[in-house]
Structure formats: structure tokens, C-alpha cells
C-alpha atoms as a PDB file:
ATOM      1  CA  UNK A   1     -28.988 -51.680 -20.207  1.00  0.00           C
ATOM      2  CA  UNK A   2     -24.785 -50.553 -20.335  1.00  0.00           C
ATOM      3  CA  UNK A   3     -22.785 -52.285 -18.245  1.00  0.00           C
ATOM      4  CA  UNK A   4     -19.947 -50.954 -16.660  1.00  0.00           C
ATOM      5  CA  UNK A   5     -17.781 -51.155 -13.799  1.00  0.00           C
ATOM      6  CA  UNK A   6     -17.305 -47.482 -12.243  1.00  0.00           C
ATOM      7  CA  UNK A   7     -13.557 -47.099 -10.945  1.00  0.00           C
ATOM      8  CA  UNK A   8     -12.651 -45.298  -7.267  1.00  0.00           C
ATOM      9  CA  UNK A   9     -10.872 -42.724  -7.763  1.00  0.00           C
ATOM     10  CA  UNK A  10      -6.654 -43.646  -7.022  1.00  0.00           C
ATOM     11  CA  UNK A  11      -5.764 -40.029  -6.353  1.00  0.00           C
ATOM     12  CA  UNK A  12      -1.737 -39.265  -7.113  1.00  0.00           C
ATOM     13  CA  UNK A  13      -1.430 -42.784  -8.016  1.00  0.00           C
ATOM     14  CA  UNK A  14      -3.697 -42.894 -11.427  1.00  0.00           C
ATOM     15  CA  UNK A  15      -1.037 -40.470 -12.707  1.00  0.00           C
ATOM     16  CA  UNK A  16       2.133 -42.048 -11.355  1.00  0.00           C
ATOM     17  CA  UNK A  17       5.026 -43.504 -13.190  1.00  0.00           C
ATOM     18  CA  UNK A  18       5.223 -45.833 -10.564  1.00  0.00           C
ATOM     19  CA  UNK A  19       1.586 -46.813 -10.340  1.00  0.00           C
ATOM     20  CA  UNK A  20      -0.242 -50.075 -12.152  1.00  0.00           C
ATOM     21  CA  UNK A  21      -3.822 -50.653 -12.091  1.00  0.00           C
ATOM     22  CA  UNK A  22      -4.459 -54.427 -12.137  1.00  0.00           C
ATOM     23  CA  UNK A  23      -7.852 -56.032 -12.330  1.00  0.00           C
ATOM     24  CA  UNK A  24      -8.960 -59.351 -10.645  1.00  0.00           C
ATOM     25  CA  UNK A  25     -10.589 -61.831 -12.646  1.00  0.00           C
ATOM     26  CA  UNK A  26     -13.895 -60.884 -10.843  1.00  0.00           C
ATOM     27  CA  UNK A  27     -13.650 -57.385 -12.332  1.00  0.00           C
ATOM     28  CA  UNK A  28     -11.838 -55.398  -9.104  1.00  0.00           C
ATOM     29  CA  UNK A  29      -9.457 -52.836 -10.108  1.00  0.00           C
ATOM     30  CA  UNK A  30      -6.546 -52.234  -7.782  1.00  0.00           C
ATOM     31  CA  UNK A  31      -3.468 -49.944  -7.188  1.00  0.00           C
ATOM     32  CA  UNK A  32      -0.449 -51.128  -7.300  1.00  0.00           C
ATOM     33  CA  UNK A  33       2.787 -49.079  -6.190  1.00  0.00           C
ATOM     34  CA  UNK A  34       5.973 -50.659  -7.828  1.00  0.00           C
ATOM     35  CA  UNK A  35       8.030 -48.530  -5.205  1.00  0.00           C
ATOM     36  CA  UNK A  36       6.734 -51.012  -2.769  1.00  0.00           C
ATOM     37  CA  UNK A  37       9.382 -53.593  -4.384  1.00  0.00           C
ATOM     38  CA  UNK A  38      12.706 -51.666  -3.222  1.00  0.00           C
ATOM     39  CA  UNK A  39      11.372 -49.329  -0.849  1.00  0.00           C
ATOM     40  CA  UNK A  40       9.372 -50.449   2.732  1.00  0.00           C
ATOM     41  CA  UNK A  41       8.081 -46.955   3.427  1.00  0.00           C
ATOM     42  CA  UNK A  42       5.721 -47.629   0.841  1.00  0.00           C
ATOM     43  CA  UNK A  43       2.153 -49.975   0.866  1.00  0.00           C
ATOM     44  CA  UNK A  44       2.368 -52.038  -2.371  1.00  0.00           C
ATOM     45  CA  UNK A  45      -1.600 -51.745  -2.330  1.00  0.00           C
ATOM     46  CA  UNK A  46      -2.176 -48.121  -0.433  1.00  0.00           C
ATOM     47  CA  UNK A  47      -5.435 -46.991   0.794  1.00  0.00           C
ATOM     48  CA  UNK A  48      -7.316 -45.065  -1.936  1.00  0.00           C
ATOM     49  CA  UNK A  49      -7.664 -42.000  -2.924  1.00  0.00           C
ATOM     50  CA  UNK A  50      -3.533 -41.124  -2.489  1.00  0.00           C
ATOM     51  CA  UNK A  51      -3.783 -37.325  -1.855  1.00  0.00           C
ATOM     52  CA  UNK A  52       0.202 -36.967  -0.441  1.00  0.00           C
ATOM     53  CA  UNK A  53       3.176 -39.464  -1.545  1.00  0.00           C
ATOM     54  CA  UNK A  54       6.775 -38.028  -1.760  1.00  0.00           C
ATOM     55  CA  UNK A  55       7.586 -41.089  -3.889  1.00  0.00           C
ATOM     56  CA  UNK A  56       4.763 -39.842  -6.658  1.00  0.00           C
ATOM     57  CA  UNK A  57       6.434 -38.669 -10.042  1.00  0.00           C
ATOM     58  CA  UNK A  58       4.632 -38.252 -13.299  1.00  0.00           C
ATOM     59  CA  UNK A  59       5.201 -40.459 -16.214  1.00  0.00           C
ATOM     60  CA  UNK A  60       8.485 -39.130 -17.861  1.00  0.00           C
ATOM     61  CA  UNK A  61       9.912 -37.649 -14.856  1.00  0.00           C
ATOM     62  CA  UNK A  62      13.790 -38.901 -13.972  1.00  0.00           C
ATOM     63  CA  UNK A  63      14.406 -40.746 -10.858  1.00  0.00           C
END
């Protein structure tokens, strides 16, 4: 039998310049907004699926 772990969907933040996915050692995946570092208005681990951010920009955007 395959084994695999299925992913939630992250919403905006799977396609995000400033979104990371990092995975526990147990095999968790989690979001992680980098705008969370300079910016307060923003949850470094937001509640997922994302469906509105005015901080989301696609990879190769400018600031």
C-alpha cells in the first residue's frame, strides 16, 4: 500500500513569495508567512486556507 501524507490546502499562501511550507519532524506541513517578521498585522502561522491577504504577491512580483 502507497504512503503518503495528503497536504490542506494553504489558499493565497501556496503561491506567495512570501510564503514557506515547513514540515515537522513528525511529518506536519505548515505555513509560514515571512511578512510576519517586519510586519504585526500579519499571523506568522495563519489559519488555513488564506482566501484574502493584501500582503500576498506572487513569486517575482516587486515589493
Amino acid at each position: 500500500m502507497e504512503s503518503h501524507v495528503k497536504r490542506r490546502d494553504a489558499g493565497l499562501c501556496q503561491h506567495c513569495a512570501h510564503g514557506r511550507t515547513l514540515v515537522s519532524k513528525r511529518g506536519q506541513h505548515f505555513q509560514l508567512c515571512q511578512r510576519a517578521k517586519l510586519d504585526p498585522r500579519y499571523s506568522a502561522y495563519p489559519p488555513l486556507p488564506v482566501l484574502d491577504c493584501p500582503g500576498h504577491e506572487e513569486p517575482g512580483q516587486p515589493d
